[in-house]
PDB file of N, CA and C in Angstrom:
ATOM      1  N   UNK A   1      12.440  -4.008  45.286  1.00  0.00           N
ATOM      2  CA  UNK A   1      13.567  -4.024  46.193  1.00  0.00           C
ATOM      3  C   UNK A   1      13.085  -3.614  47.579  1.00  0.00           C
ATOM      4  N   UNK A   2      13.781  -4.434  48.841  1.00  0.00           N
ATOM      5  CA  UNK A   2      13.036  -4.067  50.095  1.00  0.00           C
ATOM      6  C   UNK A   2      13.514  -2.353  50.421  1.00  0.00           C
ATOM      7  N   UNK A   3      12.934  -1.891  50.829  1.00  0.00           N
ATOM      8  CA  UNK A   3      13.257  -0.681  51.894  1.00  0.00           C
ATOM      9  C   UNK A   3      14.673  -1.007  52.762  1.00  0.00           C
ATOM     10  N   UNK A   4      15.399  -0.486  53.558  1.00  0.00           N
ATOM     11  CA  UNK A   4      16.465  -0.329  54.367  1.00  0.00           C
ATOM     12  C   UNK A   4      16.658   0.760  55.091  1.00  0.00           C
ATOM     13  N   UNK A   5      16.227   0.886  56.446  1.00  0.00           N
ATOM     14  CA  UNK A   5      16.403   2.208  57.701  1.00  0.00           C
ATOM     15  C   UNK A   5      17.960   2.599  57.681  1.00  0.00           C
ATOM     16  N   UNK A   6      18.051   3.129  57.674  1.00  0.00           N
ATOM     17  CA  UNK A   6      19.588   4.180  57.621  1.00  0.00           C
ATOM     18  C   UNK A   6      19.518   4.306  59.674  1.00  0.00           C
ATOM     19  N   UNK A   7      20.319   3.402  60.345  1.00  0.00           N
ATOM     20  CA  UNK A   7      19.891   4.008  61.946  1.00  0.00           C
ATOM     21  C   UNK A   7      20.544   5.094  62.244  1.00  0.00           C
ATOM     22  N   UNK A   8      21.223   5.435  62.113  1.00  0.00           N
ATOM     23  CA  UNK A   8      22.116   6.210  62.381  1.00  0.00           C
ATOM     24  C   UNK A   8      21.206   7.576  62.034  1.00  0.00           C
ATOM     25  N   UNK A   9      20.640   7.749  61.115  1.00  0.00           N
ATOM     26  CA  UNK A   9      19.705   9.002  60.818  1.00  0.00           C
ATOM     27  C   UNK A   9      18.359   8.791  61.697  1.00  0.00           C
ATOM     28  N   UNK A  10      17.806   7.499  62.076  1.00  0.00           N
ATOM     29  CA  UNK A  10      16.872   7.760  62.724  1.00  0.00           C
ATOM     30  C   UNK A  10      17.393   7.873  64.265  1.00  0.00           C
ATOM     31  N   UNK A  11      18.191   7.492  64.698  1.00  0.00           N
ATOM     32  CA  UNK A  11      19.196   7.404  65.667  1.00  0.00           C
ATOM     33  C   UNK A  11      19.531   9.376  66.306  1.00  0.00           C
ATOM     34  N   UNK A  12      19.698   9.835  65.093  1.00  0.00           N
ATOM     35  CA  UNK A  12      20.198  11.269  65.567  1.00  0.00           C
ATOM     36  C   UNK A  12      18.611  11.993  65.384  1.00  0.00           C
ATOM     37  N   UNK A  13      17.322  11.625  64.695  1.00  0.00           N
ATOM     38  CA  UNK A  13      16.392  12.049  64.810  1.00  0.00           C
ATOM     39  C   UNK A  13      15.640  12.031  66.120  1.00  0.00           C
ATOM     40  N   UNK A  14      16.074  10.972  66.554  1.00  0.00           N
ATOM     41  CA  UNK A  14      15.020  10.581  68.143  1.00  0.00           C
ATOM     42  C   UNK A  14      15.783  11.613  68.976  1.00  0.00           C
ATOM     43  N   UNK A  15      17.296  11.750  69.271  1.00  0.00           N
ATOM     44  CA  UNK A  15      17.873  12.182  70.018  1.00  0.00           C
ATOM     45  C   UNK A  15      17.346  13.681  69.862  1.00  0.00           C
ATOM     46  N   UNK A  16      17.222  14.490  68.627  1.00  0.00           N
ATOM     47  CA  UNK A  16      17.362  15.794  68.229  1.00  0.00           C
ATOM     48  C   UNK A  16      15.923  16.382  68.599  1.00  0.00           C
ATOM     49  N   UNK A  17      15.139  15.211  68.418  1.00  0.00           N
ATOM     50  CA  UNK A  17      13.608  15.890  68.651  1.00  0.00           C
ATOM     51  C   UNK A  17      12.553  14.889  69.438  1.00  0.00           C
ATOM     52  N   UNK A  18      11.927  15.575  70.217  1.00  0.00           N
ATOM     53  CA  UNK A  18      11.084  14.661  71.332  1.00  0.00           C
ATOM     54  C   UNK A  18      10.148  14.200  70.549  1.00  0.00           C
ATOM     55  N   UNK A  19       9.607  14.612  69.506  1.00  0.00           N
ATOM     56  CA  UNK A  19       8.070  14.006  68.559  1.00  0.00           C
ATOM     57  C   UNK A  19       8.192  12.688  67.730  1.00  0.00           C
ATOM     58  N   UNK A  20       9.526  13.069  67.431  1.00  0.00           N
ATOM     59  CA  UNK A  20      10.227  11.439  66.343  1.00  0.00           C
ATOM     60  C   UNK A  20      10.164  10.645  67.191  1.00  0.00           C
ATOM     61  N   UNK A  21       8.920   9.878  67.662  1.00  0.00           N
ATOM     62  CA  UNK A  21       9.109   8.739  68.675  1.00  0.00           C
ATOM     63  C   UNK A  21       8.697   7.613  67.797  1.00  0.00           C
ATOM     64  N   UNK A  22       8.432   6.258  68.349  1.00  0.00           N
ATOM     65  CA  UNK A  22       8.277   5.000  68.122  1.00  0.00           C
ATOM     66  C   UNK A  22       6.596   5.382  67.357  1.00  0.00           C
ATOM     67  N   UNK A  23       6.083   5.816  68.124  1.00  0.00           N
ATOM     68  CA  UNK A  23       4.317   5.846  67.796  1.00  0.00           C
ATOM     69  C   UNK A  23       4.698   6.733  66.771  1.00  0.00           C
ATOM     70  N   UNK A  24       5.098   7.598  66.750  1.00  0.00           N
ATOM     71  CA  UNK A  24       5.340   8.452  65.146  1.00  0.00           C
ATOM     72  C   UNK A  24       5.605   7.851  64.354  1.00  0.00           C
ATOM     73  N   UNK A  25       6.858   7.185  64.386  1.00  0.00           N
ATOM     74  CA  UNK A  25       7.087   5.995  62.946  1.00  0.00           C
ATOM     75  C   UNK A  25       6.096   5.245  62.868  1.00  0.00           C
ATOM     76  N   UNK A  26       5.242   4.403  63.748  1.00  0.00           N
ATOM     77  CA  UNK A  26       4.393   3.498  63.666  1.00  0.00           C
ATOM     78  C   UNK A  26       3.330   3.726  62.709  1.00  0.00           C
ATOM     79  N   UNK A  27       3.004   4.904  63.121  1.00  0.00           N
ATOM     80  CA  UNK A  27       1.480   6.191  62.770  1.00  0.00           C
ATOM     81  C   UNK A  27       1.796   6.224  61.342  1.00  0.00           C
ATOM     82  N   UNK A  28       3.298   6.279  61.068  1.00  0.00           N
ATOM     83  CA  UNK A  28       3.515   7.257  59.414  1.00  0.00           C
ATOM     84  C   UNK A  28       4.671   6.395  59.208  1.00  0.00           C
ATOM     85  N   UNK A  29       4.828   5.633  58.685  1.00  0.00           N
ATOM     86  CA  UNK A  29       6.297   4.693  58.022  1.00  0.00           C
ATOM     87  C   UNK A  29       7.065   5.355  57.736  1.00  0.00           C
ATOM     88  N   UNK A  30       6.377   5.952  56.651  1.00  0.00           N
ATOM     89  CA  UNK A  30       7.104   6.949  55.644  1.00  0.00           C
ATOM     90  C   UNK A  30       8.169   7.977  56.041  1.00  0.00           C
ATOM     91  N   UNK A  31       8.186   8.407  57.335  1.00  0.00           N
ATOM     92  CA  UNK A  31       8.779   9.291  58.336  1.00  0.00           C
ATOM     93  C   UNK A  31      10.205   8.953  58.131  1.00  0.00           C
ATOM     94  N   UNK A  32      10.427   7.786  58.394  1.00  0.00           N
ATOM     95  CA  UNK A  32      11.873   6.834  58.716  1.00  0.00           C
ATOM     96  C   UNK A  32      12.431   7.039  57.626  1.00  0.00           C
ATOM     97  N   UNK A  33      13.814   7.603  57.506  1.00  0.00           N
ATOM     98  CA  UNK A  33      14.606   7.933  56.767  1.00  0.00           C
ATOM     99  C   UNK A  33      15.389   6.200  56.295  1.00  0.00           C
ATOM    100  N   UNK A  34      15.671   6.253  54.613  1.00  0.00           N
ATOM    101  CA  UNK A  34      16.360   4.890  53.925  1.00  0.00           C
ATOM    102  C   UNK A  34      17.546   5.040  53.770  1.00  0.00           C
ATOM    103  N   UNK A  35      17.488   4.021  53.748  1.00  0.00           N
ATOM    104  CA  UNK A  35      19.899   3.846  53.185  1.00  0.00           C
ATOM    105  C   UNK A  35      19.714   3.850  52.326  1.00  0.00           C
ATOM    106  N   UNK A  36      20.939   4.140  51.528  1.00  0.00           N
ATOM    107  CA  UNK A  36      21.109   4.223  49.917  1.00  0.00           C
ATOM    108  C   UNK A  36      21.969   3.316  50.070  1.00  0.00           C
ATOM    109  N   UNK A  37      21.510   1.428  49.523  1.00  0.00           N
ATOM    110  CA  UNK A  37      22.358   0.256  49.606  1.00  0.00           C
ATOM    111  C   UNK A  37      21.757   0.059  48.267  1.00  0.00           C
ATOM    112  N   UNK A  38      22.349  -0.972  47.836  1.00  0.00           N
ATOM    113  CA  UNK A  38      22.160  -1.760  46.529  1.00  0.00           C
ATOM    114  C   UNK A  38      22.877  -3.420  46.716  1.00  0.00           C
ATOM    115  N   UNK A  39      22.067  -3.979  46.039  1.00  0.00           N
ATOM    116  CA  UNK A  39      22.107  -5.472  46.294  1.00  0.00           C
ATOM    117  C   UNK A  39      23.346  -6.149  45.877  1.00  0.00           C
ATOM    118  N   UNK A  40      23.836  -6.754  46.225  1.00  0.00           N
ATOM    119  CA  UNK A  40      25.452  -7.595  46.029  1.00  0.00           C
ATOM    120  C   UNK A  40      24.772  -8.328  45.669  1.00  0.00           C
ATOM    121  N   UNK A  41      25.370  -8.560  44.502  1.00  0.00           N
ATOM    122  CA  UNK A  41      24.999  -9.715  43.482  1.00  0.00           C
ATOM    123  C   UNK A  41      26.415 -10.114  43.128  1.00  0.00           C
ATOM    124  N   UNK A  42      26.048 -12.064  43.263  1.00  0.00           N
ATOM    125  CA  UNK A  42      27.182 -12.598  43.140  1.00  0.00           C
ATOM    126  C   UNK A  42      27.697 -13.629  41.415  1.00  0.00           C
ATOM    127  N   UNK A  43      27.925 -13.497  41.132  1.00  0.00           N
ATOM    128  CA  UNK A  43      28.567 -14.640  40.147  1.00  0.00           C
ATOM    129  C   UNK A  43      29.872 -15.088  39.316  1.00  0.00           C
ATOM    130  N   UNK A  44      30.068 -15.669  38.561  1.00  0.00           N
ATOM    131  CA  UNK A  44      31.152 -16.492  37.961  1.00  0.00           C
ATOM    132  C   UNK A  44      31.750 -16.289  36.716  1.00  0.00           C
ATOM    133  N   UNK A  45      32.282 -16.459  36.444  1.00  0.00           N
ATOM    134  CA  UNK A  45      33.159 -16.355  34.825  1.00  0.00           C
ATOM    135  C   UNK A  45      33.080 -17.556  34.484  1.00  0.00           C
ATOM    136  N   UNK A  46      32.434 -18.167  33.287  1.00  0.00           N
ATOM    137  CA  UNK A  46      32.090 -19.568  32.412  1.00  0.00           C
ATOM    138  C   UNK A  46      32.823 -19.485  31.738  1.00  0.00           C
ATOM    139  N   UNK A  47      32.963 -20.275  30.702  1.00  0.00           N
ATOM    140  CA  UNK A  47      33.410 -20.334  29.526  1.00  0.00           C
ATOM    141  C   UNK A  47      32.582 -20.128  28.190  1.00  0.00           C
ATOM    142  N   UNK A  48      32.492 -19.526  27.867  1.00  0.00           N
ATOM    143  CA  UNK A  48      30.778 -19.033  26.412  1.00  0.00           C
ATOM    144  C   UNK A  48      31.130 -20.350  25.768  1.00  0.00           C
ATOM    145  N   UNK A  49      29.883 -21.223  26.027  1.00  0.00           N
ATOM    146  CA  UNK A  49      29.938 -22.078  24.731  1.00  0.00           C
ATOM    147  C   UNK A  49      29.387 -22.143  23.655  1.00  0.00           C
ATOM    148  N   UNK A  50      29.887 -22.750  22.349  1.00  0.00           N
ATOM    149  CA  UNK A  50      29.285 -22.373  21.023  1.00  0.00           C
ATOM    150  C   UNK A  50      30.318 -21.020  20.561  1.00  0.00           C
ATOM    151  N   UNK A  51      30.882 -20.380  21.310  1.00  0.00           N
ATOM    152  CA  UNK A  51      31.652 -19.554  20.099  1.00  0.00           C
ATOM    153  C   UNK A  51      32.714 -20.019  19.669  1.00  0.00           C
ATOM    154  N   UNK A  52      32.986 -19.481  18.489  1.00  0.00           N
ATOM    155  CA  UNK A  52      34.062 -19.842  17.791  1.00  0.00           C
ATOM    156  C   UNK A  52      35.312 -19.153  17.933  1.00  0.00           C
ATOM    157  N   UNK A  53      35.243 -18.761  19.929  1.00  0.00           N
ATOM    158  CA  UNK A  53      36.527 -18.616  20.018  1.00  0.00           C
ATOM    159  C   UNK A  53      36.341 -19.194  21.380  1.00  0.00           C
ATOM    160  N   UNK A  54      36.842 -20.401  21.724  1.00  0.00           N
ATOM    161  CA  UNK A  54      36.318 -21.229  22.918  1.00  0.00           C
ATOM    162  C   UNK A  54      38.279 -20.566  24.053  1.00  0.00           C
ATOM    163  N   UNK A  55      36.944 -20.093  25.507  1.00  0.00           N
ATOM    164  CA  UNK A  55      37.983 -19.723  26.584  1.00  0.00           C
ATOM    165  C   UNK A  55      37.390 -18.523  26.751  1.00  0.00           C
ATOM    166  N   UNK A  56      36.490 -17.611  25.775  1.00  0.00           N
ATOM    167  CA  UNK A  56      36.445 -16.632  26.265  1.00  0.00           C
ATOM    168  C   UNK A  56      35.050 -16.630  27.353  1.00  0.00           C
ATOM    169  N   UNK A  57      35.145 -15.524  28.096  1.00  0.00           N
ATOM    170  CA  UNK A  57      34.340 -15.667  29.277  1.00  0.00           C
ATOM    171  C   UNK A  57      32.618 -15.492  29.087  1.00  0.00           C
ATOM    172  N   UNK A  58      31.453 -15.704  29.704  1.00  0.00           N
ATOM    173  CA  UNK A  58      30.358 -14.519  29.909  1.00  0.00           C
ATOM    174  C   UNK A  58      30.182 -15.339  31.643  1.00  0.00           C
ATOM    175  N   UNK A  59      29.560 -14.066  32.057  1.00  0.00           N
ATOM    176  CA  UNK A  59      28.859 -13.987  33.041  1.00  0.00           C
ATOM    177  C   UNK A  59      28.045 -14.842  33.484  1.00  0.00           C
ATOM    178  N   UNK A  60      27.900 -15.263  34.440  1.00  0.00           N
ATOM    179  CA  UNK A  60      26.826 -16.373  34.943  1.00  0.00           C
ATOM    180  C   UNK A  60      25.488 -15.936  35.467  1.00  0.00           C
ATOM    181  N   UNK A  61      25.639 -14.356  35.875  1.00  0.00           N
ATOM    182  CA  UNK A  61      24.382 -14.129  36.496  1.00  0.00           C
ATOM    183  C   UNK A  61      24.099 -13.059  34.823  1.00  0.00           C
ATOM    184  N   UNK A  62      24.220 -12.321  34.020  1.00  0.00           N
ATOM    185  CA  UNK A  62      23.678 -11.648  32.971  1.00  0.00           C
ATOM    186  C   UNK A  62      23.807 -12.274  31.956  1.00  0.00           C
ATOM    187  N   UNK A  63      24.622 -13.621  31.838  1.00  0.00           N
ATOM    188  CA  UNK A  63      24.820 -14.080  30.415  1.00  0.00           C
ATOM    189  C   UNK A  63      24.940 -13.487  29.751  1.00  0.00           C
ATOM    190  N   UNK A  64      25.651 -12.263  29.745  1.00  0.00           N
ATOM    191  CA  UNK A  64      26.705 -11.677  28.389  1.00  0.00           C
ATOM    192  C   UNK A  64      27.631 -12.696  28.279  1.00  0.00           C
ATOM    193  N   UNK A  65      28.047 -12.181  27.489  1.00  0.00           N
ATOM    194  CA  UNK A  65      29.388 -12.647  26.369  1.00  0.00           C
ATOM    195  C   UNK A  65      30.455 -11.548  26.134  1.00  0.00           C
ATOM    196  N   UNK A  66      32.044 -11.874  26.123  1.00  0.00           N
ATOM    197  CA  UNK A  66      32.792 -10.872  26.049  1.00  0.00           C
ATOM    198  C   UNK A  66      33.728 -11.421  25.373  1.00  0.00           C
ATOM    199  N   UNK A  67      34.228 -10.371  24.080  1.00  0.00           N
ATOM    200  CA  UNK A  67      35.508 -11.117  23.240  1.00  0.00           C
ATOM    201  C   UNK A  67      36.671 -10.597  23.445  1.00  0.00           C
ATOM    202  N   UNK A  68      36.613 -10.159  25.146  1.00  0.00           N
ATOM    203  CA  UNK A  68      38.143 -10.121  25.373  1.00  0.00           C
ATOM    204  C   UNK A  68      38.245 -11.058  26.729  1.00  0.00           C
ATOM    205  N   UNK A  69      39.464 -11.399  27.280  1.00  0.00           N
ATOM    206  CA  UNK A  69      39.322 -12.139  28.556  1.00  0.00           C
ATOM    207  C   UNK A  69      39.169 -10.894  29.374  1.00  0.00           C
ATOM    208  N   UNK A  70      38.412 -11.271  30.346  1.00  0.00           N
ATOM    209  CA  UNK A  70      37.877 -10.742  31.806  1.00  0.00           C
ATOM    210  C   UNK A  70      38.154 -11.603  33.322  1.00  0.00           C
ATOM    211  N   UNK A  71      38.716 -12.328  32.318  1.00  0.00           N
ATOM    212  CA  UNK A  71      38.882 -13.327  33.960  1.00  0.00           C
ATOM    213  C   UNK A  71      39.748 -12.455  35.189  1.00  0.00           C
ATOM    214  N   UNK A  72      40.469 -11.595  34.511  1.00  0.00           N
ATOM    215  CA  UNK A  72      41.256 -11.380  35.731  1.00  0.00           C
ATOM    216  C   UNK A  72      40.572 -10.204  36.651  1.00  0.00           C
ATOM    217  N   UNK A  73      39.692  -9.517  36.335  1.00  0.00           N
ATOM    218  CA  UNK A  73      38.725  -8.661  36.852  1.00  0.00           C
ATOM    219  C   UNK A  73      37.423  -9.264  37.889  1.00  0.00           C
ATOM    220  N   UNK A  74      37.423  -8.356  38.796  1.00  0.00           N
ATOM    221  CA  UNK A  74      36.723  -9.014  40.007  1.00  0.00           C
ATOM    222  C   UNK A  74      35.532  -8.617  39.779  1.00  0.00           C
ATOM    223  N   UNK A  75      34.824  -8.215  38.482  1.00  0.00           N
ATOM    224  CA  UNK A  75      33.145  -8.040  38.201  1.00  0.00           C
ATOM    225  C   UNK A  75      33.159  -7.796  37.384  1.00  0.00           C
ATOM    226  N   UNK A  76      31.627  -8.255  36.743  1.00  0.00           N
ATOM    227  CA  UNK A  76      30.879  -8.363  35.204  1.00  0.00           C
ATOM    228  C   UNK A  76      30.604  -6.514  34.949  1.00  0.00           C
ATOM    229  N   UNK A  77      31.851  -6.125  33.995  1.00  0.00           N
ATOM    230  CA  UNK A  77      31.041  -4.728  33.337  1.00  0.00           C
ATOM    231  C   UNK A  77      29.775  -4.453  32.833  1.00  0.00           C
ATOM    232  N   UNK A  78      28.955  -5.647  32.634  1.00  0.00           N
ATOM    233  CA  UNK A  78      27.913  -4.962  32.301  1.00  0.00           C
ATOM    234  C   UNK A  78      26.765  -5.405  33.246  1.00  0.00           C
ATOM    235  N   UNK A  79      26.589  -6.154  34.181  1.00  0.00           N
ATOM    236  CA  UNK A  79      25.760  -6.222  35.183  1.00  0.00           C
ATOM    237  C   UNK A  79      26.151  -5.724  36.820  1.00  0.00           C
ATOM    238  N   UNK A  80      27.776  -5.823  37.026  1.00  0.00           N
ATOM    239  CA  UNK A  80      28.191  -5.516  38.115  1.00  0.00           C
ATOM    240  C   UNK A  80      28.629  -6.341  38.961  1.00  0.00           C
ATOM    241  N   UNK A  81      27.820  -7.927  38.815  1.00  0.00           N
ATOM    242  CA  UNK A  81      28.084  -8.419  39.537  1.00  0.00           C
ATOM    243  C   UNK A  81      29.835  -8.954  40.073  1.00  0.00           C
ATOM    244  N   UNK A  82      29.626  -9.268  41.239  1.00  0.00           N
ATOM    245  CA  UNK A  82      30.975  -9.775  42.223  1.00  0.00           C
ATOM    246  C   UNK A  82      31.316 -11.050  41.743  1.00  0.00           C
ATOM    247  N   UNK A  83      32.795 -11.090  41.025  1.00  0.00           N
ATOM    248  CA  UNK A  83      33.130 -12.443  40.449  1.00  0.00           C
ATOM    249  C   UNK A  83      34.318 -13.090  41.604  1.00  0.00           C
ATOM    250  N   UNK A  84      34.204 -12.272  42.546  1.00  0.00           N
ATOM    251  CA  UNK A  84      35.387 -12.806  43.685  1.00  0.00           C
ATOM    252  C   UNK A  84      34.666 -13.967  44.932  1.00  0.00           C
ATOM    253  N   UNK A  85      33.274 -14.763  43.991  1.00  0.00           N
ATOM    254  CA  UNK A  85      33.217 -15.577  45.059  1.00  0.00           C
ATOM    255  C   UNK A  85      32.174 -14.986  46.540  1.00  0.00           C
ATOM    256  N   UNK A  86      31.729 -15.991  47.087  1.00  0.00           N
ATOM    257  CA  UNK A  86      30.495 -15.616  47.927  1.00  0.00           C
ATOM    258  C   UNK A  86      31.363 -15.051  49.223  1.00  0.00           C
TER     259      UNK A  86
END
């Protein structure tokens, strides 16, 4: 997963201290404070085919399977993903 700068923390670091400069981050990456994001992942509600209860849903991006309807829920309980569309 890529890295992600939080600016706002490096933002109040430059301001707070004269050493947190550009050549400091450059020198040491590692310095630069990360966001805590996680990836939006998108997908769909199918129809499971092959079971022998045809309508019920799985997931398009985890390919589970679920033997209750889920359609009306805006994400896959067991991967997370966003079923409301890109």
């Amino acid at each position: 997963m890529s890295d992600y700068i939080d600016r706002e923390k490096v933002l109040k670091l430059v301001a707070e201290s004269g050493k947190f400069s550009l050549m400091a981050m450059i020198a040491d990456p590692e310095i630069i404070p990360s966001a805590d994001v996680r990836e939006n992942i998108h997908g769909t509600w199918e129809e499971w085919k092959g079971s022998r209860y045809p309508g019920l849903p799985i997931c398009s991006n985890c390919k589970m399977g679920f033997s209750f309807n889920l359609k009306k829920y805006n994400f896959c309980p067991n991967c997370g993903a966003d079923m409301r569309g890109e």
